[in-house]
N, C-alpha and C. Protein backbone atom coordinates (compact mmCIF):
# COMPACT_ATOMS: atom_id res chain seq x y z
N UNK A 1 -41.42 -62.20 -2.19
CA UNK A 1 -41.66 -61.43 -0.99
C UNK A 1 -40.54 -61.71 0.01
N UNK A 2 -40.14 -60.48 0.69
CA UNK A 2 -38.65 -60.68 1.68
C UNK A 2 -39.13 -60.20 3.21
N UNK A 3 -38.90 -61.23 3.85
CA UNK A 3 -39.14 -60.98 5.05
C UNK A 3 -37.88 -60.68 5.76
N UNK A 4 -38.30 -59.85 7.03
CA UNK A 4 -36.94 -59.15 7.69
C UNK A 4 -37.16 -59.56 9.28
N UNK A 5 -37.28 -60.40 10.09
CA UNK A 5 -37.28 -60.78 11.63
C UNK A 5 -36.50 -60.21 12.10
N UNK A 6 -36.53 -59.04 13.16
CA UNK A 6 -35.61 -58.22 13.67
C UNK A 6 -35.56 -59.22 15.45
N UNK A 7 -34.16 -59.89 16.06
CA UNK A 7 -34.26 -60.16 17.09
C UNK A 7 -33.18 -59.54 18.03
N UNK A 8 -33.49 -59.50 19.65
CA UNK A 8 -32.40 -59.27 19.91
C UNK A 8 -31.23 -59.78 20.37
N UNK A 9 -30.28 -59.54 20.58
CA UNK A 9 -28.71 -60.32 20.71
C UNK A 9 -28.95 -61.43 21.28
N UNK A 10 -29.59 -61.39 22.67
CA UNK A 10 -30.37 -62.63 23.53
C UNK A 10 -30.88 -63.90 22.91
N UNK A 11 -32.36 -63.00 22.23
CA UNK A 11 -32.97 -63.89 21.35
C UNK A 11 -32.01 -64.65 19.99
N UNK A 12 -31.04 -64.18 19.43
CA UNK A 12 -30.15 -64.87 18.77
C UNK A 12 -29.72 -65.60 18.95
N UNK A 13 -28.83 -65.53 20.25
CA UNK A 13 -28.17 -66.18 21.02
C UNK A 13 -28.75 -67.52 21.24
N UNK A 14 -30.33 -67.40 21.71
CA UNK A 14 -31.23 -68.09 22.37
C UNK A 14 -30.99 -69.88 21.03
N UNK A 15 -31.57 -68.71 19.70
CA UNK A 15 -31.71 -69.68 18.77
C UNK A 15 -30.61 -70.62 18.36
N UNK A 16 -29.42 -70.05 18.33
CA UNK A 16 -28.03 -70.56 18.17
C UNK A 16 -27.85 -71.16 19.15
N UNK A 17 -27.81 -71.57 20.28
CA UNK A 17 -27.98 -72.61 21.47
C UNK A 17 -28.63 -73.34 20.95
N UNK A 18 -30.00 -73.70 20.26
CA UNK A 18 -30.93 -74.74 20.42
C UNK A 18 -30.33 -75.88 19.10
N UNK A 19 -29.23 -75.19 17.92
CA UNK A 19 -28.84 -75.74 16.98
C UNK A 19 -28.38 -76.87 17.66
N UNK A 20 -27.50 -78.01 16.25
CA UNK A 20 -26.80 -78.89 16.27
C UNK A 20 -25.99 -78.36 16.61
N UNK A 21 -24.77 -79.12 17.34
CA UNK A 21 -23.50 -78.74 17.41
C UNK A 21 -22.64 -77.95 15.94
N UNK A 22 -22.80 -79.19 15.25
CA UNK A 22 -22.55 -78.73 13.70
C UNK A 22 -22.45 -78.00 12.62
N UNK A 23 -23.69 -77.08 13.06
CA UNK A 23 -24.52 -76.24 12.75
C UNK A 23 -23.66 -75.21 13.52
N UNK A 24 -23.96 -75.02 14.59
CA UNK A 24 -23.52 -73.76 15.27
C UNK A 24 -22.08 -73.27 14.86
N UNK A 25 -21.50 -74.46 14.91
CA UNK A 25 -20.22 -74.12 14.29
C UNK A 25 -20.00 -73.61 12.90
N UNK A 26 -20.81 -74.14 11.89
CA UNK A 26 -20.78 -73.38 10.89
C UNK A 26 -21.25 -71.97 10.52
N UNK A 27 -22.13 -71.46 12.08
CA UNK A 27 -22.51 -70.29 12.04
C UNK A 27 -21.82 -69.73 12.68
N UNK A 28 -21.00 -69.80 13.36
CA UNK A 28 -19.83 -69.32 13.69
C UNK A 28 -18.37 -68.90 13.28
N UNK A 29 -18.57 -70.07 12.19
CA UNK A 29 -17.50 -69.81 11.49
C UNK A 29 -17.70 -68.92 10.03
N UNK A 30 -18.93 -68.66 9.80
CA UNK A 30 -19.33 -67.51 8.69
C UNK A 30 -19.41 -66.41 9.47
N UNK A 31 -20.02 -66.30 10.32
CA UNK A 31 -19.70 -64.92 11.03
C UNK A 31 -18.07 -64.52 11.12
N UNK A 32 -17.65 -65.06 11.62
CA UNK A 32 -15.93 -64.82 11.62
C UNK A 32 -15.24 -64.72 10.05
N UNK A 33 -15.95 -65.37 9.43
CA UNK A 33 -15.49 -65.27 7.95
C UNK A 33 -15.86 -63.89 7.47
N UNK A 34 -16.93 -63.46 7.62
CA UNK A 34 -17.53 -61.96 7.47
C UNK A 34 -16.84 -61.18 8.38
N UNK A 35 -16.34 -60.95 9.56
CA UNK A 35 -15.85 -60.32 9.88
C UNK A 35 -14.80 -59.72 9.85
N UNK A 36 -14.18 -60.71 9.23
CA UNK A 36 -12.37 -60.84 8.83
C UNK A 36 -12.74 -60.12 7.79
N UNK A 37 -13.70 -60.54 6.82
CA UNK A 37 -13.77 -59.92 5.66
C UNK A 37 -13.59 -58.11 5.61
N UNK A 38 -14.54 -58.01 6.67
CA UNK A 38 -15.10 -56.72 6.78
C UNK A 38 -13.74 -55.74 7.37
N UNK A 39 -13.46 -56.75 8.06
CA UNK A 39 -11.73 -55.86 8.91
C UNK A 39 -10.79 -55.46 7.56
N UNK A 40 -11.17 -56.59 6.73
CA UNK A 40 -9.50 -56.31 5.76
C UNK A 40 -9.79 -55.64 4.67
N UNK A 41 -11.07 -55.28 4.51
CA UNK A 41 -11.74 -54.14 3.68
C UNK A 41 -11.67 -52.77 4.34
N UNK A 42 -12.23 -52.59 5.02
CA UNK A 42 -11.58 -51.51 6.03
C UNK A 42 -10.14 -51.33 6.15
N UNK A 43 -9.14 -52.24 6.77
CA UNK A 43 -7.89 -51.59 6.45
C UNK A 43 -7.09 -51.28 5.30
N UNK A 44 -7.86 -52.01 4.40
CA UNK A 44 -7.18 -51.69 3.01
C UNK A 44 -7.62 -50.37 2.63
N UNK A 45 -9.10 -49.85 3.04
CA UNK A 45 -9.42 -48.63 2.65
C UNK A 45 -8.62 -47.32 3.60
N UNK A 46 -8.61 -47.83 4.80
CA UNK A 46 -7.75 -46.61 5.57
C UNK A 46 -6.63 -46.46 4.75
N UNK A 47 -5.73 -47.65 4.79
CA UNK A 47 -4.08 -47.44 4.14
C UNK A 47 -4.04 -46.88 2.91
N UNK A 48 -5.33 -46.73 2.50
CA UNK A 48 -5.23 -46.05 1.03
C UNK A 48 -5.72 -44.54 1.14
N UNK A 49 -6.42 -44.14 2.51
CA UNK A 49 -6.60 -42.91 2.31
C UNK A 49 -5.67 -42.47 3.52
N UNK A 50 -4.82 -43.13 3.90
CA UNK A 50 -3.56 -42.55 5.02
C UNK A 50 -2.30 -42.37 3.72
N UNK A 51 -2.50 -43.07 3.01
CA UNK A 51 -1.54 -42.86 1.36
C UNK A 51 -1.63 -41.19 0.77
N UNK A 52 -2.64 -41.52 0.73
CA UNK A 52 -3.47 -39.80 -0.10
C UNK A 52 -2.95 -38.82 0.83
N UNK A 53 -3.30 -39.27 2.33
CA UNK A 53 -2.91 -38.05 2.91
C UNK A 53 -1.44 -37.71 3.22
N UNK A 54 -0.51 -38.95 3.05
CA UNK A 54 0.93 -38.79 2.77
C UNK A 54 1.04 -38.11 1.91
N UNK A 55 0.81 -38.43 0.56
CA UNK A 55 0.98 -37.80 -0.89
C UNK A 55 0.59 -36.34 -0.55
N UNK A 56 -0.81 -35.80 -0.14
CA UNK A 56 -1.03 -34.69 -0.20
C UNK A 56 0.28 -33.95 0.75
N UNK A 57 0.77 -33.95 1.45
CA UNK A 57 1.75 -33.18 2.50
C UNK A 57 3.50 -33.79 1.43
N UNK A 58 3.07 -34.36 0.39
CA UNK A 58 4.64 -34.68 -0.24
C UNK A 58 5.80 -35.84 0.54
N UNK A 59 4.84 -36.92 1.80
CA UNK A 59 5.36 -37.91 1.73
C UNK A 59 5.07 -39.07 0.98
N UNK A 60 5.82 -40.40 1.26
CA UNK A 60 5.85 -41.60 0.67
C UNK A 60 5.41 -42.35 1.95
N UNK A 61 4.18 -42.88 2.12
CA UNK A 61 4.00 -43.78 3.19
C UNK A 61 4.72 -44.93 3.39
N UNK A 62 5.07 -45.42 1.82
CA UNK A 62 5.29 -47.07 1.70
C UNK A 62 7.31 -46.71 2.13
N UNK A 63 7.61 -45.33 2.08
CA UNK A 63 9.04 -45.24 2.64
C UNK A 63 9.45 -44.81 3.66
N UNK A 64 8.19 -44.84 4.23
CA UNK A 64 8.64 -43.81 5.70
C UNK A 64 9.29 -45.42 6.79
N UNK A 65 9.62 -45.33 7.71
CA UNK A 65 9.91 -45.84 8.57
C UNK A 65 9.13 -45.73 9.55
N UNK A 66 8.75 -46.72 10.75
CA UNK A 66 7.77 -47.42 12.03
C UNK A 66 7.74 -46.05 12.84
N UNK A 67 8.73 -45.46 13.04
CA UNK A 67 8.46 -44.26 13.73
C UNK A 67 7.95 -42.99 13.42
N UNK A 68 8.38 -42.94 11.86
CA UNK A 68 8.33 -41.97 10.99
C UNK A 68 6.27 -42.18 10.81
N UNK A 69 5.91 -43.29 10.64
CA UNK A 69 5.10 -43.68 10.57
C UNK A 69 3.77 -42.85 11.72
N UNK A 70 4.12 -43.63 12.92
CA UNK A 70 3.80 -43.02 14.04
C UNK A 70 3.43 -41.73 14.33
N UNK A 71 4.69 -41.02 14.02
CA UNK A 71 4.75 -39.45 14.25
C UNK A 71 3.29 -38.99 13.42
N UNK A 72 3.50 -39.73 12.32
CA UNK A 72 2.58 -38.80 11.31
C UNK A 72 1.43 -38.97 11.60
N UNK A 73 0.78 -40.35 11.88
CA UNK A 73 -0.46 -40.84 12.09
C UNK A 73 -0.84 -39.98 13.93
N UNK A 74 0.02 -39.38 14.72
CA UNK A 74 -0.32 -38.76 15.69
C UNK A 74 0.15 -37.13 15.29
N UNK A 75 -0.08 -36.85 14.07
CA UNK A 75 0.22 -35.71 14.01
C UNK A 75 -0.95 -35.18 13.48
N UNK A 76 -1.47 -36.37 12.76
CA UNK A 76 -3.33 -36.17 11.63
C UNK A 76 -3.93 -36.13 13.17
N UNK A 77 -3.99 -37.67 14.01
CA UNK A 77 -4.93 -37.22 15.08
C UNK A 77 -5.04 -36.17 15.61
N UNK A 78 -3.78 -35.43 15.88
CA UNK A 78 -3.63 -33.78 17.16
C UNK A 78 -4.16 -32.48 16.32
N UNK A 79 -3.92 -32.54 15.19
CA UNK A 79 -3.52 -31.65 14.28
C UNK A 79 -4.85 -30.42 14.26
N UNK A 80 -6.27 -31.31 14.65
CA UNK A 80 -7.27 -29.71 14.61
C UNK A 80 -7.61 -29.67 16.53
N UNK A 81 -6.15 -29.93 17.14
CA UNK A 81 -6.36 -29.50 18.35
C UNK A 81 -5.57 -27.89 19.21
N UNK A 82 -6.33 -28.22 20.02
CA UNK A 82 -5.10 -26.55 20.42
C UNK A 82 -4.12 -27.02 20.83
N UNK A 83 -3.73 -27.89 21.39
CA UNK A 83 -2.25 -28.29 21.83
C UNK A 83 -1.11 -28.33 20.70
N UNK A 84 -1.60 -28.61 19.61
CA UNK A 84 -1.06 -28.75 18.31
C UNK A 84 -0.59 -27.39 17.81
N UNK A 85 -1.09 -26.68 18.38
CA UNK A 85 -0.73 -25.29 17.74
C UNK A 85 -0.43 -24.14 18.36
């Protein structure tokens, strides 16, 4: 049987105060471990579908250059705007 305690940020907070020093730190430092995690999963997935969308238009992301770069990634953002067109 799985139980699910829903608290809020406060009440978290609350409980993580009352820990060991020791403790807290190690819950702190898995949270940050998960988070990092979660960031570098995410950017690995953007850069792979900012790839696709190079490829689809017939560039090379991994050859473009910092500016070249730029342009393009503010050209996807503008691109279903009216200013863009």
């Amino acid at each position: 049987m799985s139980l699910t305690l829903t608290l809020t940020k406060e009440q978290a907070l609350d409980l993580l105060y009352q820990m060991p020093p020791e403790e807290k730190m190690a819950v702190l430092v898995e949270m940050a471990t998960q988070a990092r995690e979660g960031h570098e999963a995410r950017r690995r997935h953007l850069h792979s579908k900012v790839r696709q969308l190079c490829a689809k238009r017939g560039l090379d992301w991994d050859a473009m250059g910092e500016q070249e770069r730029e342009d393009f990634i503010d050209a996807i953002v503008h691109e279903d705007r009216a200013c863009s067109q």
